[in-house]
C-alpha atoms as a PDB file:
ATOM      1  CA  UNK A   1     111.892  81.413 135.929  1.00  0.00           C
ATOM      2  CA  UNK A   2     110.134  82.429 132.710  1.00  0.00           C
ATOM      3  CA  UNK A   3     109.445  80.132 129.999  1.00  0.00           C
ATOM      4  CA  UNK A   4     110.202  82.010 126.720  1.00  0.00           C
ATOM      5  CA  UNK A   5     109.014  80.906 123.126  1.00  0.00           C
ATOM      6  CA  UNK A   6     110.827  82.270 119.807  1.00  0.00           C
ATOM      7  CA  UNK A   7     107.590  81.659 117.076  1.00  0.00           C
ATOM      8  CA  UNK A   8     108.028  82.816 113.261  1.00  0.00           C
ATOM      9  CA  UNK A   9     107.403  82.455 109.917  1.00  0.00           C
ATOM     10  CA  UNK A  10     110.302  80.447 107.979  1.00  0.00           C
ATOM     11  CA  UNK A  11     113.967  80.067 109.187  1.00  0.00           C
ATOM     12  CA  UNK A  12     113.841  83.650 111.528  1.00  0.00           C
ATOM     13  CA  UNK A  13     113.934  81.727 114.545  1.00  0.00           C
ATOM     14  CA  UNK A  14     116.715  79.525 113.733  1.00  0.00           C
ATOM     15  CA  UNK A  15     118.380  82.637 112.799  1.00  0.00           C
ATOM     16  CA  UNK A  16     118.375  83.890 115.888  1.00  0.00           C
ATOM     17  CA  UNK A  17     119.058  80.172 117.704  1.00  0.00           C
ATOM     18  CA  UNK A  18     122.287  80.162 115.788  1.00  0.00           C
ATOM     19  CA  UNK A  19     123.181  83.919 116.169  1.00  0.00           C
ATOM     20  CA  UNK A  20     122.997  83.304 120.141  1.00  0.00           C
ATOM     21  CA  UNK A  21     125.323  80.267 120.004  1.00  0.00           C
ATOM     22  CA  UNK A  22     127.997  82.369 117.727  1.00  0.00           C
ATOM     23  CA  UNK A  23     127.623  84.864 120.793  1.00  0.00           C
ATOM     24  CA  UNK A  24     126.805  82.817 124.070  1.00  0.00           C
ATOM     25  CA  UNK A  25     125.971  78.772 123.326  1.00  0.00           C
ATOM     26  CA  UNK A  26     123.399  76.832 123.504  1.00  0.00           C
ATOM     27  CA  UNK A  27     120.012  78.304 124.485  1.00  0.00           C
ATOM     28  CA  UNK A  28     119.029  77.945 128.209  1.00  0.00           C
ATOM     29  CA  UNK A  29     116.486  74.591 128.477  1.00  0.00           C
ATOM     30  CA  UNK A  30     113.729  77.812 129.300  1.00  0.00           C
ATOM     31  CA  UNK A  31     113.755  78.772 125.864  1.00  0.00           C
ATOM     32  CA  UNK A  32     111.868  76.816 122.784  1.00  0.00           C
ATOM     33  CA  UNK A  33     111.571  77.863 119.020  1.00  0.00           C
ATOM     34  CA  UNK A  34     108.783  76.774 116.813  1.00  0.00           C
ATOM     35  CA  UNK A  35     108.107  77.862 113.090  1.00  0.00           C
ATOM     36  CA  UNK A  36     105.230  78.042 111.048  1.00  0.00           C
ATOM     37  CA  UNK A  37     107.240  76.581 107.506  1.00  0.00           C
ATOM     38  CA  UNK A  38     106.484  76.463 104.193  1.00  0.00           C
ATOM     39  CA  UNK A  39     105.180  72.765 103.730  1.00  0.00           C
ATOM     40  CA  UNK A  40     102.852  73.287 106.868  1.00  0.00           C
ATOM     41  CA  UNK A  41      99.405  74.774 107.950  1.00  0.00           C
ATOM     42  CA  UNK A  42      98.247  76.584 110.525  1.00  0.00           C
ATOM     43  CA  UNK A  43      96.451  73.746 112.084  1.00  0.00           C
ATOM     44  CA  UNK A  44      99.517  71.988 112.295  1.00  0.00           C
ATOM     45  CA  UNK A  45     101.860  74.821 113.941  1.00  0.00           C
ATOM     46  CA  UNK A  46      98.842  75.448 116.451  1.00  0.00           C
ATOM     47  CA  UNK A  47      99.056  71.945 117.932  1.00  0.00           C
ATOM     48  CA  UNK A  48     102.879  72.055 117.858  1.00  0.00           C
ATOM     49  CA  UNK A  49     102.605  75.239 120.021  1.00  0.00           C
ATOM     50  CA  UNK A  50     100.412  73.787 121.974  1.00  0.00           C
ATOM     51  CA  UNK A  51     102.495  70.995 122.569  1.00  0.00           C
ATOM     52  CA  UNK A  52     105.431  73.309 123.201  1.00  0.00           C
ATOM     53  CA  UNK A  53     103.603  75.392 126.088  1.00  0.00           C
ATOM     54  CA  UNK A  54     102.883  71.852 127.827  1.00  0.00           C
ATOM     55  CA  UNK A  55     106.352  70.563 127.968  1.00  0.00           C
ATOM     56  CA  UNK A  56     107.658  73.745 130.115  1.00  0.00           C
ATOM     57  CA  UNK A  57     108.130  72.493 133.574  1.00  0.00           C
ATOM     58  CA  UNK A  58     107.715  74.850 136.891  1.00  0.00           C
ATOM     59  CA  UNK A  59     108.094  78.408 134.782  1.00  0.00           C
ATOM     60  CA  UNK A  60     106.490  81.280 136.586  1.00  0.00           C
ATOM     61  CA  UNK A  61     105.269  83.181 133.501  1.00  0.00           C
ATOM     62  CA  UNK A  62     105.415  82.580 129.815  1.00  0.00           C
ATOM     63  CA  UNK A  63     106.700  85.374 126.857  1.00  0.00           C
ATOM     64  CA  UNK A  64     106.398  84.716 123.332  1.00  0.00           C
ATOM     65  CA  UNK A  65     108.424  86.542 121.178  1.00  0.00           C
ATOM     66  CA  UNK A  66     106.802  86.175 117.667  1.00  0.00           C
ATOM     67  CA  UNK A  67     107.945  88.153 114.244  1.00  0.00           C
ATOM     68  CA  UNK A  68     104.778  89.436 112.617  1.00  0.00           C
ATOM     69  CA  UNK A  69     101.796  90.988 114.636  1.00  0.00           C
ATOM     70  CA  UNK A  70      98.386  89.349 113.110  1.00  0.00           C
ATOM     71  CA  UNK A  71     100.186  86.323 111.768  1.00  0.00           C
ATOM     72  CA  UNK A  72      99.862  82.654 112.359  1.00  0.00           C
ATOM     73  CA  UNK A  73     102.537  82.662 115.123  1.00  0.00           C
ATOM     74  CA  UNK A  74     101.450  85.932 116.976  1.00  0.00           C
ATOM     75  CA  UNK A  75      97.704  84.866 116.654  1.00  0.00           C
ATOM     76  CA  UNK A  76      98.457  81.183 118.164  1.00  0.00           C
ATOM     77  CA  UNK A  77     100.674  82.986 121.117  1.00  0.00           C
ATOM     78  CA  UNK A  78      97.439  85.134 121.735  1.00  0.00           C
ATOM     79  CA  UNK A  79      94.895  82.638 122.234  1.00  0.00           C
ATOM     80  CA  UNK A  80      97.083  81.819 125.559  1.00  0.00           C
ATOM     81  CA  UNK A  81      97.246  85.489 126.661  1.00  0.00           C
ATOM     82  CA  UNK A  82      93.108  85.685 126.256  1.00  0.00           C
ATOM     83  CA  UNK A  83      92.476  82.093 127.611  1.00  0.00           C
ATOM     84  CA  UNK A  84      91.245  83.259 131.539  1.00  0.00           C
ATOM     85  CA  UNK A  85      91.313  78.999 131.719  1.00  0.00           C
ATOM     86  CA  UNK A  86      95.219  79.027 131.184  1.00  0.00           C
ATOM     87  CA  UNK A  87      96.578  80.230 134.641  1.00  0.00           C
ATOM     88  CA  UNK A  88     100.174  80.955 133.199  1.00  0.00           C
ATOM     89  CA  UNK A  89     100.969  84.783 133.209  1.00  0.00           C
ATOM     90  CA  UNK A  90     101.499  85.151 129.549  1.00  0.00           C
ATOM     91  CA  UNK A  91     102.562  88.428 127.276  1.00  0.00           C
ATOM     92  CA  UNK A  92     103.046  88.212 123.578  1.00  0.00           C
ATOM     93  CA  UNK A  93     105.315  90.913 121.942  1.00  0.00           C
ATOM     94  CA  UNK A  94     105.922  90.877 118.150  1.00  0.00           C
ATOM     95  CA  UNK A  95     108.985  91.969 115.811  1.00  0.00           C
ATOM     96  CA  UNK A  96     111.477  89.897 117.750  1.00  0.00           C
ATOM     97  CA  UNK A  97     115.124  90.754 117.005  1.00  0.00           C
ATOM     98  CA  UNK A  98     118.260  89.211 119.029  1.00  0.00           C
ATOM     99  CA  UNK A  99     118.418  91.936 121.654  1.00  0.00           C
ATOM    100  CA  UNK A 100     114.749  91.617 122.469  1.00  0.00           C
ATOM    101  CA  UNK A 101     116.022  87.880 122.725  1.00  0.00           C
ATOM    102  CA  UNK A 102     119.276  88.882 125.260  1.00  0.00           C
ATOM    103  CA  UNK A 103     116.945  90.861 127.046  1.00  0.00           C
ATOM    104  CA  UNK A 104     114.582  88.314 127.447  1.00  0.00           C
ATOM    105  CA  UNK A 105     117.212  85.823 128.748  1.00  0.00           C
ATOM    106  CA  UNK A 106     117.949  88.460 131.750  1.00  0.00           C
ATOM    107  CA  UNK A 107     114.582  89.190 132.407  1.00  0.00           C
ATOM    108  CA  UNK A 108     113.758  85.701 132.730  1.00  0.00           C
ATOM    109  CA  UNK A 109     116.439  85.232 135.126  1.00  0.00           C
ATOM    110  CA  UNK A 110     116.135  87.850 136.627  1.00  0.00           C
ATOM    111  CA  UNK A 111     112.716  86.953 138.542  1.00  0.00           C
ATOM    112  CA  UNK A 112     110.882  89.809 136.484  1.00  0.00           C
ATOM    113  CA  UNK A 113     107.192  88.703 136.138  1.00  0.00           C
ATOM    114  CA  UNK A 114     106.045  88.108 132.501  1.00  0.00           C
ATOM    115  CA  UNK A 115     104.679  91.926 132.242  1.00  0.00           C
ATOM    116  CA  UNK A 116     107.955  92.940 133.436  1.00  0.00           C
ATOM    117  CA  UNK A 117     110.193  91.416 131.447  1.00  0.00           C
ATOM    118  CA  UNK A 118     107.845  92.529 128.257  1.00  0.00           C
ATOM    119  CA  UNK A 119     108.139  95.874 129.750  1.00  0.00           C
ATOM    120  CA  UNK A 120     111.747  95.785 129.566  1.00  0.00           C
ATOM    121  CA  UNK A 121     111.561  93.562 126.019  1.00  0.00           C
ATOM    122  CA  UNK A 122     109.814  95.884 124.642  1.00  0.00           C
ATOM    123  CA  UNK A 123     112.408  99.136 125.773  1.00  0.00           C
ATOM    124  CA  UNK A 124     115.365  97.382 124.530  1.00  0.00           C
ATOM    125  CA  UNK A 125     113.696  96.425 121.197  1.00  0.00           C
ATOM    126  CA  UNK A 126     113.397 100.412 120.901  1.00  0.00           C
ATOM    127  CA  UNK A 127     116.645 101.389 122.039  1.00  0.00           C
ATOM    128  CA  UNK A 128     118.452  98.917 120.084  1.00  0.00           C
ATOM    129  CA  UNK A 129     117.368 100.485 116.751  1.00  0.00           C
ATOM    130  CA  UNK A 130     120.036 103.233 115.397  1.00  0.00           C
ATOM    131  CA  UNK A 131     121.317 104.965 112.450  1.00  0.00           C
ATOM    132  CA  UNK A 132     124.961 104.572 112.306  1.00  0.00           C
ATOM    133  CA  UNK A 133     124.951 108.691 111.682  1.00  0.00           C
ATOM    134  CA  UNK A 134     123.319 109.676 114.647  1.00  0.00           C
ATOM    135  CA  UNK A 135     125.951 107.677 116.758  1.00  0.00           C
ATOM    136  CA  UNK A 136     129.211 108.385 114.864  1.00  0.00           C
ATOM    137  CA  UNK A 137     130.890 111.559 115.435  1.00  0.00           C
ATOM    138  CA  UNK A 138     132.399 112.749 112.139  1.00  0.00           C
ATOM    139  CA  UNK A 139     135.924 111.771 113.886  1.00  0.00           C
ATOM    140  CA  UNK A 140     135.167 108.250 114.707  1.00  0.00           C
ATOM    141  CA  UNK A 141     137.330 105.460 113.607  1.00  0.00           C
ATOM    142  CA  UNK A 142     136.287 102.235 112.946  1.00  0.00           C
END
């Protein structure tokens, strides 16, 4: 199984924690959240990460969905996918949103390697974004 990691900036995570409980419970024990908030420092949310990476037990691969390309979260994530010491398969994909989260779930349980499930991350992030006009016919009900 895949260990995922939900990183942000502020509350985004919990967000999205909270939104997947409304819809399906508690998050599986494979996926951890960390934020970079406003009374701490990158130093600080780098050892927390690091921290967070350690405590995953027997995961095949590693995804970190992060909300900002080039920030503190996305930049932390990255310093696993360069690392040729760290052996875990690891793919970092920014401007997470709660399908790329659902689809993340299934990949991970699926037995998708980490650049598979980004693969398929990644297409569902881009297929969930739509303009309610070019989906509704001009008959359509709500």
């Amino acid at each position: 199984m895949l260990g995922i990691i939900l990183a942000s900036h502020g509350d985004l995570v919990y967000g999205l924690r909270d939104t997947y409980s409304m819809v399906a419970g508690d998050l599986p024990e494979n996926i951890k959240i960390i934020s970079l908030r406003r009374d701490s420092d990158a130093d600080t949310f780098k050892k927390e990460f690091h921290e967070l990476v350690n405590g995953f037990r027997d995961i095949s691969g590693l995804v970190v969905l992060t909300d900002l390309e080039g920030g503190t979260p996305y930049n932390t994530a990255c310093t696993y996918f360069y690392d040729p010491e760290f052996k875990t398969e690891t793919e970092v994909i920014s401007g997470v949103n709660f399908p790329m989260l659902l689809e993340a779930l299934e990949s991970s349980e699926s037995g998708l390697n980490a650049a598979g499930a980004a693969e398929n991350i990644i297409n569902t992030a881009r297929e969930s974004i739509k303009k309610a006009g070019t989906v509704l016919e001009e008959d359509d009900e709500f």
